[in-house]
N, C-alpha and C. Protein backbone atom coordinates (compact mmCIF):
# COMPACT_ATOMS: atom_id res chain seq x y z
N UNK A 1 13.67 16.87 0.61
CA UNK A 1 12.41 16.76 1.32
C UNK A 1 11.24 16.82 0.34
N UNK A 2 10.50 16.01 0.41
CA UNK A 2 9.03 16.15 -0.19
C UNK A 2 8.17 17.13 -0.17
N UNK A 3 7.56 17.30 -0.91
CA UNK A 3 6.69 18.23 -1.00
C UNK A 3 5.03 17.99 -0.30
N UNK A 4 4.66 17.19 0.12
CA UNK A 4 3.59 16.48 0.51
C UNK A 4 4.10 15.35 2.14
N UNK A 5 2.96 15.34 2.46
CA UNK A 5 3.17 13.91 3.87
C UNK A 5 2.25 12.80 3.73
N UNK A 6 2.41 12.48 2.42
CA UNK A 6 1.75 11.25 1.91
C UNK A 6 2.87 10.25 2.33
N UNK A 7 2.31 8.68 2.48
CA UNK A 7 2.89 7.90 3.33
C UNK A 7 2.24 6.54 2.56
N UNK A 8 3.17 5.72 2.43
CA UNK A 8 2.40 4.46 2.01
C UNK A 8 1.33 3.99 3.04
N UNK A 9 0.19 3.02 2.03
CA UNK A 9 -0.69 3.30 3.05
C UNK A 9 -2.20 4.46 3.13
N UNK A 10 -1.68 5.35 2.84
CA UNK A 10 -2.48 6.48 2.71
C UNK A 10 -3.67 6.20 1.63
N UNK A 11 -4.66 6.48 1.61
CA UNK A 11 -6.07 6.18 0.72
C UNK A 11 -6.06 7.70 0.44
N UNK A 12 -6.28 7.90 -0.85
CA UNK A 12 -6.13 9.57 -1.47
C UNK A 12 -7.16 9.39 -2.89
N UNK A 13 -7.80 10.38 -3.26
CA UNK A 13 -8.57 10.49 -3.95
C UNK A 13 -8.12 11.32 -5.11
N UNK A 14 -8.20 11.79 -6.48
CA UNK A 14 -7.73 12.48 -6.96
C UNK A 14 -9.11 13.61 -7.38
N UNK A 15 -8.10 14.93 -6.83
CA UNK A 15 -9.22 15.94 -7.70
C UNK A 15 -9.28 16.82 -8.98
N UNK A 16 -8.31 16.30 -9.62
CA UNK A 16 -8.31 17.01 -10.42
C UNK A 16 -8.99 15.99 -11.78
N UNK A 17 -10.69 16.85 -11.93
CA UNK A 17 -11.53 16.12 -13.06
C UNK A 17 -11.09 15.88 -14.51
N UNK A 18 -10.11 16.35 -14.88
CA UNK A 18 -9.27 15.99 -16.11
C UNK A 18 -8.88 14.99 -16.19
N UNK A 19 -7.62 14.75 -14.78
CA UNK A 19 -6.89 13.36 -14.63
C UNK A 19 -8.02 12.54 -14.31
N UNK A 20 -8.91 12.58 -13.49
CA UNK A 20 -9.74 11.59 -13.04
C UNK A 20 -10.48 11.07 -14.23
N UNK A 21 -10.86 11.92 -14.83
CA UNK A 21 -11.83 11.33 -16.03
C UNK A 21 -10.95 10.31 -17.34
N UNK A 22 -9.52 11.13 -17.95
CA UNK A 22 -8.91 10.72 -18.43
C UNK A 22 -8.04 9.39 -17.78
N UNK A 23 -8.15 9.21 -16.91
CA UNK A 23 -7.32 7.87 -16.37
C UNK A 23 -8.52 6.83 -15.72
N UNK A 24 -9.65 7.30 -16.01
CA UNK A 24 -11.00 6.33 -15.59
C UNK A 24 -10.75 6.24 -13.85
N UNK A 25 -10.63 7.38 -13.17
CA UNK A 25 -10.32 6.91 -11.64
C UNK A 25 -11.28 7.75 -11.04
N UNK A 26 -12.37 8.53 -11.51
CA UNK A 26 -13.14 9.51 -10.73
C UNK A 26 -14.04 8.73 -10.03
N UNK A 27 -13.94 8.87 -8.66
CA UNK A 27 -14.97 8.92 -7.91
C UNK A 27 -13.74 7.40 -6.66
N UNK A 28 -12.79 7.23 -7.40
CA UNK A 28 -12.14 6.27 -6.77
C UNK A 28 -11.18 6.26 -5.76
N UNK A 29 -11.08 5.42 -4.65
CA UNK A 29 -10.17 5.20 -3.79
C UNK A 29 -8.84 5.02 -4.34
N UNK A 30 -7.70 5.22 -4.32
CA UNK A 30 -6.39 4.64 -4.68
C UNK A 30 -5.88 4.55 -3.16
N UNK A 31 -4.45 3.83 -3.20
CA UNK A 31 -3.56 3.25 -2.06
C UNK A 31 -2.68 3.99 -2.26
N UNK A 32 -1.83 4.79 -1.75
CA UNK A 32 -0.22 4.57 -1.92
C UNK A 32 0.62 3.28 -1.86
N UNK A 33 1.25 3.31 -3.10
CA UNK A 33 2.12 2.41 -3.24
C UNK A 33 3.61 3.03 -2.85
N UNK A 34 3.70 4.18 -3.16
CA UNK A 34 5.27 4.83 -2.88
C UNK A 34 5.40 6.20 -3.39
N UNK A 35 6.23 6.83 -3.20
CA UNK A 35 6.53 8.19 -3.21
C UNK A 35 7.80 8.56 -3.37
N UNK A 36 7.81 9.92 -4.32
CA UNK A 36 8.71 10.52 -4.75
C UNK A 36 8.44 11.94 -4.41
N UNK A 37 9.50 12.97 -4.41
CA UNK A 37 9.25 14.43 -3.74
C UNK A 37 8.23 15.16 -4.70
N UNK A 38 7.67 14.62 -5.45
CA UNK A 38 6.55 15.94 -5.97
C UNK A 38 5.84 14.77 -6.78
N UNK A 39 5.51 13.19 -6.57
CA UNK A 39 4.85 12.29 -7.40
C UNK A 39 4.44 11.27 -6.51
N UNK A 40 3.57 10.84 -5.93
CA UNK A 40 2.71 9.75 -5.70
C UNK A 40 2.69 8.87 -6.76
N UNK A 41 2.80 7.05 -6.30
CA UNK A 41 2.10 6.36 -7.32
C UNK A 41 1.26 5.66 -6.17
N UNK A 42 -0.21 5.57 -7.14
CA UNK A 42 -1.51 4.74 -6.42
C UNK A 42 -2.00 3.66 -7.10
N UNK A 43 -2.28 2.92 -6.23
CA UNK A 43 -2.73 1.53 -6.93
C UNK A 43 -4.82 1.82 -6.66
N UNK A 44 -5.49 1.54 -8.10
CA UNK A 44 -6.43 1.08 -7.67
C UNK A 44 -7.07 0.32 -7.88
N UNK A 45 -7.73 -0.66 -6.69
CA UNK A 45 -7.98 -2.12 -6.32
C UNK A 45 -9.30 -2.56 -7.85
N UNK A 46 -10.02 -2.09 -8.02
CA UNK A 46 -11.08 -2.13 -9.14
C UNK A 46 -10.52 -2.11 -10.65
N UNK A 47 -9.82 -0.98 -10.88
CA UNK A 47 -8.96 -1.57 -11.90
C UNK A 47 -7.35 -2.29 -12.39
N UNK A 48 -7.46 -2.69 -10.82
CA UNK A 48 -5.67 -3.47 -11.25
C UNK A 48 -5.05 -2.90 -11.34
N UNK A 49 -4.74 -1.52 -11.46
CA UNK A 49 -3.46 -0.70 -11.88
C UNK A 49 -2.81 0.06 -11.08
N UNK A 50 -2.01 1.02 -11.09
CA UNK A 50 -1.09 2.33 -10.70
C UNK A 50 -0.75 2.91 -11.42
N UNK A 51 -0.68 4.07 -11.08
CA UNK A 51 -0.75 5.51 -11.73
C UNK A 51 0.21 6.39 -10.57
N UNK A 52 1.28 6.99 -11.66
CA UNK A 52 2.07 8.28 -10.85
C UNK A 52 1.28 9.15 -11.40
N UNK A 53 1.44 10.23 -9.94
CA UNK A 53 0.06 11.26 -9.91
C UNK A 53 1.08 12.30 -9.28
N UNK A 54 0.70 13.25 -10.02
CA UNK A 54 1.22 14.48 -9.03
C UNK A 54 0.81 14.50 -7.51
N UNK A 55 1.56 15.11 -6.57
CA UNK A 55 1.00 15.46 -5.48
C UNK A 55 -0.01 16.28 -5.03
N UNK A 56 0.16 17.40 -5.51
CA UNK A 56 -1.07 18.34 -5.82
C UNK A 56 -2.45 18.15 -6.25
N UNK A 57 -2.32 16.93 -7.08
CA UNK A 57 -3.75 16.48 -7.60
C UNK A 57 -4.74 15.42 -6.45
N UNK A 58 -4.07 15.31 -5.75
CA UNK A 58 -4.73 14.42 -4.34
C UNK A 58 -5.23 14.85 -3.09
N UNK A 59 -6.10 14.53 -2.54
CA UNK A 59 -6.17 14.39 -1.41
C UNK A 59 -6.44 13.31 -0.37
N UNK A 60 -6.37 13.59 0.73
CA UNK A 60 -6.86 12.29 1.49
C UNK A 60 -8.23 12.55 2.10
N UNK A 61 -8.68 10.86 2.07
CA UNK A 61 -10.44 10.77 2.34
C UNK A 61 -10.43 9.66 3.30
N UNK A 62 -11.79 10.22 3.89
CA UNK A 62 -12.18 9.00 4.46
C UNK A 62 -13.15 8.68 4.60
N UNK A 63 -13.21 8.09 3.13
CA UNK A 63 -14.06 6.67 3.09
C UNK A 63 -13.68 5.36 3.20
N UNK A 64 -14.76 4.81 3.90
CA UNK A 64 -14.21 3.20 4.25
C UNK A 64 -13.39 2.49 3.21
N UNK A 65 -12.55 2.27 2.98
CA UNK A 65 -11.63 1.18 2.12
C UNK A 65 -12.46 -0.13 2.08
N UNK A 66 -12.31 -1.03 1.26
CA UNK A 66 -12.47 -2.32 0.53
C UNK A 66 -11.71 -3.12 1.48
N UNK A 67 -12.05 -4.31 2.07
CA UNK A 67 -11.27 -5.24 2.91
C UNK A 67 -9.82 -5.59 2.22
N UNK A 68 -9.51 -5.21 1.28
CA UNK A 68 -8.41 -5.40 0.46
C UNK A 68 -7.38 -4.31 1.10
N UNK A 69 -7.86 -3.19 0.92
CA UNK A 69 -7.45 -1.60 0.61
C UNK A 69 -7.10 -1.48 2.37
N UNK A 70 -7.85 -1.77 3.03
CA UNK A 70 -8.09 -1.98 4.72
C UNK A 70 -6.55 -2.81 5.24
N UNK A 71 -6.58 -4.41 4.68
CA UNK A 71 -5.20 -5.00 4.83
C UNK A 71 -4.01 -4.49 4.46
N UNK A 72 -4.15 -4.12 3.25
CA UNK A 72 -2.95 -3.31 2.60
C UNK A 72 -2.35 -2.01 4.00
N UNK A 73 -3.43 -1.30 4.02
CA UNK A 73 -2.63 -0.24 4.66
C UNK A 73 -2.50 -0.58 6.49
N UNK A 74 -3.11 -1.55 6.72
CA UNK A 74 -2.68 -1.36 7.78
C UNK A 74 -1.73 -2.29 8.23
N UNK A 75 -1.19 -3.19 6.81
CA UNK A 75 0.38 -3.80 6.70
C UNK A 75 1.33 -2.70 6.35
N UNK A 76 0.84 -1.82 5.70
CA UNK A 76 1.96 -0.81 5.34
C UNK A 76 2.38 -0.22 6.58
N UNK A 77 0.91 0.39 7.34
CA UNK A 77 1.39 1.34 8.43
C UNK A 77 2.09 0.77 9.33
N UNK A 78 2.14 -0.96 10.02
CA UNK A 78 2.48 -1.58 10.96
C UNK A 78 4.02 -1.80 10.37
N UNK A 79 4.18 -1.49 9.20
CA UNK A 79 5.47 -2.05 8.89
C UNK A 79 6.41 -0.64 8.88
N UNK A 80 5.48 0.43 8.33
CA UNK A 80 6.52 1.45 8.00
C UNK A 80 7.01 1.57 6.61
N UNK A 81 6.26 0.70 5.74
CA UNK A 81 6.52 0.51 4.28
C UNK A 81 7.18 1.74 3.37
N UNK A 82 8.19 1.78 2.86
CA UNK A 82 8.45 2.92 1.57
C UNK A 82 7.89 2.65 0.38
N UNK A 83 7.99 1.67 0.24
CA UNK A 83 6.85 1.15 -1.10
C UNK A 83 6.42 -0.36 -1.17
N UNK A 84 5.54 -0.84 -1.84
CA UNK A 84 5.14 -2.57 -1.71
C UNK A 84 4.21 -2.53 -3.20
N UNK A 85 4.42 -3.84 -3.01
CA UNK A 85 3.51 -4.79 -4.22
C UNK A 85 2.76 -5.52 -3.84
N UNK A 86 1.96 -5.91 -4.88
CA UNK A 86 0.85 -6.95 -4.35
C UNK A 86 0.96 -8.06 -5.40
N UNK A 87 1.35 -8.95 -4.95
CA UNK A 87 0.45 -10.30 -5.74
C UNK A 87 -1.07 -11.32 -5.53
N UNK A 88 -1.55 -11.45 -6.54
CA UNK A 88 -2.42 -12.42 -6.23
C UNK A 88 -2.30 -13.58 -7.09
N UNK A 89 -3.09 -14.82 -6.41
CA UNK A 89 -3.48 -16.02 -7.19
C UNK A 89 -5.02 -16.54 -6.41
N UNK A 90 -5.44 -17.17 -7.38
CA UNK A 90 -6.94 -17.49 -7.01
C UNK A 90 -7.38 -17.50 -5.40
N UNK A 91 -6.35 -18.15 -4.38
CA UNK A 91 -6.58 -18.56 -3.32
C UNK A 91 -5.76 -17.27 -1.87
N UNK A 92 -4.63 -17.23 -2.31
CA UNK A 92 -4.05 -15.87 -1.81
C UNK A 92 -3.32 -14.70 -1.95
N UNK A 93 -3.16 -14.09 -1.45
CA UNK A 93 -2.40 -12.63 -1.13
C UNK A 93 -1.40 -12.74 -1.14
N UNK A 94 -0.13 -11.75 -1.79
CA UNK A 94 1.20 -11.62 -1.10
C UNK A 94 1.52 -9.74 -0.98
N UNK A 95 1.59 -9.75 -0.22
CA UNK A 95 2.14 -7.96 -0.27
C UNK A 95 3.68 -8.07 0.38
N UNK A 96 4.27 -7.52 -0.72
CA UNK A 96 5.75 -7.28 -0.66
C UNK A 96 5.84 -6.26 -0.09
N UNK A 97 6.39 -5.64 0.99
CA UNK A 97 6.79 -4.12 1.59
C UNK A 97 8.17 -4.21 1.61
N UNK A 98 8.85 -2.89 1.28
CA UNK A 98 10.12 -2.40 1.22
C UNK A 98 10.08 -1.57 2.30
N UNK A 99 11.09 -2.17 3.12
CA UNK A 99 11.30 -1.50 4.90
C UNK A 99 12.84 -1.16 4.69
N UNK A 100 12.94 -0.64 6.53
CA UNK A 100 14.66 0.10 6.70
C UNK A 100 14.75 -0.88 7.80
N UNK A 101 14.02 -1.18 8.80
CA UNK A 101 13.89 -2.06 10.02
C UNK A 101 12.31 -2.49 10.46
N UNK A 102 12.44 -3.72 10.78
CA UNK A 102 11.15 -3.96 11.79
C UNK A 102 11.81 -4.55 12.98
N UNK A 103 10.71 -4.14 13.88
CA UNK A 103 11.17 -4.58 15.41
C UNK A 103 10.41 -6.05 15.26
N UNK A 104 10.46 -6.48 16.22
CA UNK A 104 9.87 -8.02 16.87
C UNK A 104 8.32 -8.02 16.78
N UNK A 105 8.49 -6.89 18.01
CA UNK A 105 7.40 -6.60 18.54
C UNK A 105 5.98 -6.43 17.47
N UNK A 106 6.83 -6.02 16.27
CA UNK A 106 5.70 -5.35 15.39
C UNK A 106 5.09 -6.42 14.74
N UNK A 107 6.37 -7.46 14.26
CA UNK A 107 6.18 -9.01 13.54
C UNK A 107 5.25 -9.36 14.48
N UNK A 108 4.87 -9.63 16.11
CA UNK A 108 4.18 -10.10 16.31
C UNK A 108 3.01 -9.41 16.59
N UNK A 109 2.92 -8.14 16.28
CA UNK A 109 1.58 -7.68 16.45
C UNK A 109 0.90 -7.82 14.90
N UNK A 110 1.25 -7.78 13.39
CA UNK A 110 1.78 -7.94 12.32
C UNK A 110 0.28 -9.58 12.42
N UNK A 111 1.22 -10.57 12.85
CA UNK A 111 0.98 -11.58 13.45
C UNK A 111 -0.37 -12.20 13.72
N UNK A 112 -0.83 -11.25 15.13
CA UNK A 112 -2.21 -11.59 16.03
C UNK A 112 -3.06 -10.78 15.08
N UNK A 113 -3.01 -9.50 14.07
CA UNK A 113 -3.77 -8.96 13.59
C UNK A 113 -4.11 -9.65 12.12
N UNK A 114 -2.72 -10.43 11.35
CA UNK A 114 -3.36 -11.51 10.72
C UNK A 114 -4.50 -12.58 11.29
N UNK A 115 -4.62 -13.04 12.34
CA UNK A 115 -5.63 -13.81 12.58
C UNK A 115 -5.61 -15.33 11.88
N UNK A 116 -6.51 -15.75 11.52
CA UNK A 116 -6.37 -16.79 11.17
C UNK A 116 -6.34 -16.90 9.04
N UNK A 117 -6.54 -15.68 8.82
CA UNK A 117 -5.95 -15.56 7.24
C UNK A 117 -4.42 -15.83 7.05
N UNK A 118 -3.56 -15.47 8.34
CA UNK A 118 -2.25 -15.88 7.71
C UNK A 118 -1.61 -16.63 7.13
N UNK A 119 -0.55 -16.97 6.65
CA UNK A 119 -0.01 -17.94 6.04
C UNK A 119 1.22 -18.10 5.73
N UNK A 120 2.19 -16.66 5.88
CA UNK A 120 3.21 -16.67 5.78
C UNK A 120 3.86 -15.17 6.00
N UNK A 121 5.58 -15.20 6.71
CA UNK A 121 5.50 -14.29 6.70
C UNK A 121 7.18 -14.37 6.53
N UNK A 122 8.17 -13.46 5.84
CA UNK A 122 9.55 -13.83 5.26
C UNK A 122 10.03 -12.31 5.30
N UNK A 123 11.25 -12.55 5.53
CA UNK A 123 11.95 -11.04 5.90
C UNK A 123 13.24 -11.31 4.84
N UNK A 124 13.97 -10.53 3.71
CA UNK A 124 14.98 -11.01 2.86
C UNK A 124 16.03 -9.43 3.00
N UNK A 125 16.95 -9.78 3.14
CA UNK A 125 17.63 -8.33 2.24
C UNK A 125 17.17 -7.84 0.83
N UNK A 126 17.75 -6.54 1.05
CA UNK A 126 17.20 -5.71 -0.23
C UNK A 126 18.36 -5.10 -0.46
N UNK A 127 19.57 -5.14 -0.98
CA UNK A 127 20.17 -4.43 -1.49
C UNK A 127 20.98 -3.84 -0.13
N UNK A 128 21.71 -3.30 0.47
CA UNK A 128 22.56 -2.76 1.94
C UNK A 128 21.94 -1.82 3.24
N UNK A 129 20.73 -1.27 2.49
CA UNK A 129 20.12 -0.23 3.48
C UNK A 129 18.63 -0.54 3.43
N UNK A 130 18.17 -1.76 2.92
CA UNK A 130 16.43 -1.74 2.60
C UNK A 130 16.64 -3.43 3.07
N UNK A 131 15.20 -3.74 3.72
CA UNK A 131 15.14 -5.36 3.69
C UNK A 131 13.60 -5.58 2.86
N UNK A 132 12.89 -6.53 2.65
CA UNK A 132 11.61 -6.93 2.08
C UNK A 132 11.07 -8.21 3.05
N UNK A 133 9.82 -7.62 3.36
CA UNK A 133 9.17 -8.30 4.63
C UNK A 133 8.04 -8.37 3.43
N UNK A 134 7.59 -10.19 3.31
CA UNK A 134 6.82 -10.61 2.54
C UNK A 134 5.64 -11.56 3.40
N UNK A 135 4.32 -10.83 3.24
CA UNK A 135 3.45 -11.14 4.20
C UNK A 135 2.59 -12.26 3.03
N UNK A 136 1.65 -13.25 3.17
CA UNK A 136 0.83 -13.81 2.77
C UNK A 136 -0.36 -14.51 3.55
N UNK A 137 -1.46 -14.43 2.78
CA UNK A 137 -2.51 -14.71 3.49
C UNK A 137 -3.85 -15.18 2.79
N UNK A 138 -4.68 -15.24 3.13
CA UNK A 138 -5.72 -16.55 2.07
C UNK A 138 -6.72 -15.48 2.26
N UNK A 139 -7.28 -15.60 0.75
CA UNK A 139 -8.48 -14.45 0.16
C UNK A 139 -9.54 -15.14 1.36
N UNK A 140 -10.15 -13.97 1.49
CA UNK A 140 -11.86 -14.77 2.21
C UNK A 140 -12.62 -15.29 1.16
């Protein structure tokens, strides 16, 4: 069991002014990308990267997310994500999520909440107990 109820998805801030300063992330939003029992890794959208972070050094905020940061998690949360990636190219999005199951229901809510950014959406095996539900969609 984990030590924390961080969840992909989750927008967390880091407080500890050492790490923040030394990893250039103070004052910044990160994402969960995935989790381990005593390590978070966060992606943040401004500088391209991820960083495993202790658990302890985080918290969660709420400040408005970036229309980026906004899609991300509320593909993670609709999916149930354990961890995901992001690709980009000039024109669109791909966020890879690593799932256990999705229902129908969710693909099509998933779906109507893409709107008219969508563009694609692909479900693959992952190995015997994980599948990868690959969403895409066109930058504004």
């Amino acid at each position: 069991m984990p030590d924390h109820d961080f969840r992909c998805g989750d927008l967390l801030i880091c407080v500890s002014r050492d790490y923040a300063s030394q990893l250039n992330i103070g004052g910044l939003i990160g994402i969960v990308m995935g989790t381990k029992p005593h390590h978070i890794r966060l992606w943040y959208e401004t500088l391209k990267r991820s960083f495993w972070l202790t658990y302890d050094l985080l918290r969660k905020t709420d400040e408005a997310p970036s229309p980026l940061l906004k899609r991300i998690q509320t593909i993670s949360y609709l999916l149930n994500a354990e961890e995901w990636e992001l690709e980009e190219t000039d024109k669109t999005c791909r966020l890879i999520c690593y799932v256990d199951e999705v229902a129908l229901e969710t693909l099509e809510e998933l779906r109507v909440y893409m709107d008219i950014d969508y563009q694609n959406l692909s479900l693959f095996p992952e190995g015997m107990g994980r599948m990868i539900a690959q969403v895409d969609w066109l930058k504004p």
